[in-house]
C-alpha atoms as a PDB file:
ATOM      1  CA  UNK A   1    -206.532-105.675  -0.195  1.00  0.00           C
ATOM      2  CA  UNK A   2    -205.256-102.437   1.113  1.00  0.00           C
ATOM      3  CA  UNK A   3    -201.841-101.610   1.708  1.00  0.00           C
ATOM      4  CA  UNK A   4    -202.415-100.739   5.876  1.00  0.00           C
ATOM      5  CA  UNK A   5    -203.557-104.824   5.992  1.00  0.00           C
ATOM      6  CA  UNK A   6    -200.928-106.444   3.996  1.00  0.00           C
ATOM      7  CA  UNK A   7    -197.228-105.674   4.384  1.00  0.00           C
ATOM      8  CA  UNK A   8    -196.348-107.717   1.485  1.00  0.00           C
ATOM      9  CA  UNK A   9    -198.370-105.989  -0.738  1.00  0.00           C
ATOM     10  CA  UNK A  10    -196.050-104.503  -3.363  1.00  0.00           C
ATOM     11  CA  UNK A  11    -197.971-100.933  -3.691  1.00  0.00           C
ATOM     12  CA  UNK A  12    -197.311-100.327   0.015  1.00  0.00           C
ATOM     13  CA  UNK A  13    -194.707 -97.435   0.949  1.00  0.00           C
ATOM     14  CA  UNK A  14    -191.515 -98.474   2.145  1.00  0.00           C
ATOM     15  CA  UNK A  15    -191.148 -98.500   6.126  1.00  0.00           C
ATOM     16  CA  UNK A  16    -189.112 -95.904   7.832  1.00  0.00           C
ATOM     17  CA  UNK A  17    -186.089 -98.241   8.298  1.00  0.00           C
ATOM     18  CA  UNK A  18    -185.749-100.276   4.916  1.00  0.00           C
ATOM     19  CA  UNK A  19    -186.257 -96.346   3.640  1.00  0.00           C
ATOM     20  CA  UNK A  20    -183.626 -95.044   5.826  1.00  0.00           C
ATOM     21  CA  UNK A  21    -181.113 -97.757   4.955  1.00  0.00           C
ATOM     22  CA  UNK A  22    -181.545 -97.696   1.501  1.00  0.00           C
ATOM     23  CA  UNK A  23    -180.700 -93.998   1.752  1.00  0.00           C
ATOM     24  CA  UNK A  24    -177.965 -94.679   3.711  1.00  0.00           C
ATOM     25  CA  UNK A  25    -176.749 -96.563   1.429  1.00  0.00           C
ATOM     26  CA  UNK A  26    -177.342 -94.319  -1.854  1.00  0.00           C
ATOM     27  CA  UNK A  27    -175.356 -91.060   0.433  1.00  0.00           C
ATOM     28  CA  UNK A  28    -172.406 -93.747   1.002  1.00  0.00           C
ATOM     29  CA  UNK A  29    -171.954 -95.048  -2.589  1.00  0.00           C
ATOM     30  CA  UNK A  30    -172.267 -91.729  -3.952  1.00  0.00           C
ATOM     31  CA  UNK A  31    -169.671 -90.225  -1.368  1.00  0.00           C
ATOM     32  CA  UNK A  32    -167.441 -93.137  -2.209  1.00  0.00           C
ATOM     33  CA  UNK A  33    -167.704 -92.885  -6.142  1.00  0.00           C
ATOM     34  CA  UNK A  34    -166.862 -89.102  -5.649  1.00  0.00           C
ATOM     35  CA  UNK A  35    -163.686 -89.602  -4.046  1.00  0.00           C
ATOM     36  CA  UNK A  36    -162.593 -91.608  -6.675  1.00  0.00           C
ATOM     37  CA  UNK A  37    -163.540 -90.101  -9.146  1.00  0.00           C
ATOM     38  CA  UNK A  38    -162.107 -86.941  -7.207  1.00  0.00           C
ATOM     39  CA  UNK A  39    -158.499 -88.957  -6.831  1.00  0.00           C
ATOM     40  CA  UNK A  40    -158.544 -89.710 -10.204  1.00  0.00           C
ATOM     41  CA  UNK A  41    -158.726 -86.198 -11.856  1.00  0.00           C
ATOM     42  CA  UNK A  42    -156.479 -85.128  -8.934  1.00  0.00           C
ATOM     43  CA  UNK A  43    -153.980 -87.990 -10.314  1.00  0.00           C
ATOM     44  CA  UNK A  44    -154.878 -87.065 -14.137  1.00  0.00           C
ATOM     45  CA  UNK A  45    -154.247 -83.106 -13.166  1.00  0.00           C
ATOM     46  CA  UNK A  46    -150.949 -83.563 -10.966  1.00  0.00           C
ATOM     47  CA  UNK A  47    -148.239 -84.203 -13.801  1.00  0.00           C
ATOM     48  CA  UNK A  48    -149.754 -81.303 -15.783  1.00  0.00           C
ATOM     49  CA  UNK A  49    -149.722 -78.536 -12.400  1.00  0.00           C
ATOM     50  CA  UNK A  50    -146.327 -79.826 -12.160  1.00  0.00           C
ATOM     51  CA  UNK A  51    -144.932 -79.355 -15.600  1.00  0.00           C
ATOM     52  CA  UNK A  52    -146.782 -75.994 -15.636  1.00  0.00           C
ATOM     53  CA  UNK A  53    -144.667 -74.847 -12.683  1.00  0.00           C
ATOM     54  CA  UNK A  54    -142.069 -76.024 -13.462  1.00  0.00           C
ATOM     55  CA  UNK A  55    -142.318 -73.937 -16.511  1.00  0.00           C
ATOM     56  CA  UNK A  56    -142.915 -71.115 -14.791  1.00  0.00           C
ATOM     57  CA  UNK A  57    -139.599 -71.405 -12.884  1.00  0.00           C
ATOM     58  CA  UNK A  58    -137.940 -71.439 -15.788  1.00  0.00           C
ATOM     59  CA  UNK A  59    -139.334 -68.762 -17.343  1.00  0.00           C
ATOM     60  CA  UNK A  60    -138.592 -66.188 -14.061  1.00  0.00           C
ATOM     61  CA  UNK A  61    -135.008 -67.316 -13.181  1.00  0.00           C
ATOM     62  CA  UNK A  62    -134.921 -66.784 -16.863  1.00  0.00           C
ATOM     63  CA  UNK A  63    -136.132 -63.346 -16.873  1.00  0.00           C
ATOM     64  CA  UNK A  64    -134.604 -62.746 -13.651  1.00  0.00           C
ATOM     65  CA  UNK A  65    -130.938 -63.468 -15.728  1.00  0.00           C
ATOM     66  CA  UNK A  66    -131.462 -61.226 -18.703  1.00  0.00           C
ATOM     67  CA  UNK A  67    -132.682 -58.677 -17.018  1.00  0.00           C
ATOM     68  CA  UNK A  68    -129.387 -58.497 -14.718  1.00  0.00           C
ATOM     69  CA  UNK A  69    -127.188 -59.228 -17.318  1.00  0.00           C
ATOM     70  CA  UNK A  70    -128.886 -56.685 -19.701  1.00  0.00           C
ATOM     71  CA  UNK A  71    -128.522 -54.090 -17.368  1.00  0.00           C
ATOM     72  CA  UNK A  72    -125.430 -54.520 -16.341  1.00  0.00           C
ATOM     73  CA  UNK A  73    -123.786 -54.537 -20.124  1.00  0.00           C
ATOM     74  CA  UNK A  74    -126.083 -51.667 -21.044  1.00  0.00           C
ATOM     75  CA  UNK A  75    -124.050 -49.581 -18.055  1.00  0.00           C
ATOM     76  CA  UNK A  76    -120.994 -51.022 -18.741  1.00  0.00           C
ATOM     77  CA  UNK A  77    -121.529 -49.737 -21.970  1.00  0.00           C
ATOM     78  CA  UNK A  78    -122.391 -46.768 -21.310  1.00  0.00           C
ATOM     79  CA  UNK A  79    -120.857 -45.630 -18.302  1.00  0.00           C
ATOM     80  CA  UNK A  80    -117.975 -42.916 -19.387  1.00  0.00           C
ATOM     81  CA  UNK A  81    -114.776 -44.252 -18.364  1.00  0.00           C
ATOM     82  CA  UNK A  82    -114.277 -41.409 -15.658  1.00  0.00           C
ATOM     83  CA  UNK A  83    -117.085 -43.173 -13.489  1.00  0.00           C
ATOM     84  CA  UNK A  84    -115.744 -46.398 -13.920  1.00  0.00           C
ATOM     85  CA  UNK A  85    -112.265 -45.519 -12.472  1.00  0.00           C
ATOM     86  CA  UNK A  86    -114.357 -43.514  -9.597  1.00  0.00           C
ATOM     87  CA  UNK A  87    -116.194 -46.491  -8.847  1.00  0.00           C
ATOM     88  CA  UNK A  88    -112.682 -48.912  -8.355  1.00  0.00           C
ATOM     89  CA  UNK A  89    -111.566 -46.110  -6.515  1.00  0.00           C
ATOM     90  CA  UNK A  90    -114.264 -46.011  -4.295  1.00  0.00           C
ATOM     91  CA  UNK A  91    -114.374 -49.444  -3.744  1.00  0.00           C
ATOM     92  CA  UNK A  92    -110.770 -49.983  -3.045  1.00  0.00           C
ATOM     93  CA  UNK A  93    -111.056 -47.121  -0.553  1.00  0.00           C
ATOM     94  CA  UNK A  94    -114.322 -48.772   1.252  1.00  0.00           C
ATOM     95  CA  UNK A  95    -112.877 -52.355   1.201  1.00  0.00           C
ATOM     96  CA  UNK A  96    -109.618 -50.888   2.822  1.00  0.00           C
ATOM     97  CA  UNK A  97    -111.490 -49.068   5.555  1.00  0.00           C
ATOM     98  CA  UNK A  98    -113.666 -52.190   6.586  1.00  0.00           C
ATOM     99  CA  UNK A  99    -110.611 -53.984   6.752  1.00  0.00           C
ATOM    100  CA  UNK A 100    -109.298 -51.470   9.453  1.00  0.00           C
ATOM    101  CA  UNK A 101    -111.996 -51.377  11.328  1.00  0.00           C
ATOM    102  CA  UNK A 102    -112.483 -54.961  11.114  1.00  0.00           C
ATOM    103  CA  UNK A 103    -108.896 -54.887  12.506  1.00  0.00           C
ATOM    104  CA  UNK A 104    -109.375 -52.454  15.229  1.00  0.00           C
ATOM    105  CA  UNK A 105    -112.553 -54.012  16.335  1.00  0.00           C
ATOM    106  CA  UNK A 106    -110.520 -57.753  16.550  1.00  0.00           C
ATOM    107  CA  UNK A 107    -107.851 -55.928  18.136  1.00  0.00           C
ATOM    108  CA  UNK A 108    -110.094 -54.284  20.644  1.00  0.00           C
ATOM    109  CA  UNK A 109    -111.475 -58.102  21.826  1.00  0.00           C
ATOM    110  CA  UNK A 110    -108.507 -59.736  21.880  1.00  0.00           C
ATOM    111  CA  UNK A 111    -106.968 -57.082  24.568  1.00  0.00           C
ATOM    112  CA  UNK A 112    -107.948 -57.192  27.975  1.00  0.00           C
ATOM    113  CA  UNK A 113    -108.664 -53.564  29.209  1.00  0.00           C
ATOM    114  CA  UNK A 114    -107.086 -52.414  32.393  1.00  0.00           C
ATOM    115  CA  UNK A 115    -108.071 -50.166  35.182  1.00  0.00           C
ATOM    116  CA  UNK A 116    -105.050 -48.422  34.655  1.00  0.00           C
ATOM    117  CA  UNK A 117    -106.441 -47.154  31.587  1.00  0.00           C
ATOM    118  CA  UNK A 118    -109.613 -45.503  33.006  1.00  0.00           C
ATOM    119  CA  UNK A 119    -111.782 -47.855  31.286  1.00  0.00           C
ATOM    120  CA  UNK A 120    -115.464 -47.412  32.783  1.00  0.00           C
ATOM    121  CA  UNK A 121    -116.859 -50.331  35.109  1.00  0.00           C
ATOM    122  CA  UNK A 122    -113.158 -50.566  37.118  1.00  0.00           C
ATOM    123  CA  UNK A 123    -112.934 -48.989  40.504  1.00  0.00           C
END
């Protein structure tokens, strides 16, 4: 018997439907076996990223240390003692000026201005 005349016959194609679902069904178990099997080299990966950057942290705020504190010995070291004392002096000198105008400028809000004084914006 042919396969047009007996639908039971076990040569005959599948039908559009049972071959759709069957499909169907291969696309979702193979999307849902990829996830997991995504999520679990995602979960096998994770501590290792993390150690790595936390590694890598280290290693810069290390760098980032001796660097500073290598340079700064190295011109401590070799700075003549002349530009050392220049340096205080300097610094002194700015820290005492932003002081006074820090002054001045507190000085200058806390003081109500008065026409008397010609201050613009008073008729």
């Amino acid at each position: 018997m042919d396969h047009t005349t007996d639908p039971s016959s076990s040569d005959s194609p599948p039908r559009g439907d049972t071959f759709f679902d069957e499909s169907t069904r291969a696309f979702r178990d193979a999307c849902r076996k990829g996830t997991e099997d995504a999520q679990r080299a995602f979960e096998d990966a994770l501590p290792k990223v993390k150690q790595e950057c936390v590694k890598g942290v280290h290693d810069v705020a290390y760098a980032l240390a001796y660097a500073a504190t290598f340079g700064a010995t190295l011109l401590q070291e070799i700075t003549p003692d002349l530009v050392k004392s220049g340096f205080r002096e300097g610094r002194e000198a700015g820290r005492s000026a932003a002081r006074r105008a820090a002054d001045r400028s507190q000085a200058a809000r806390t003081t109500p201005a008065s026409p008397e004084e010609g201050v613009e914006g008073y008729c």
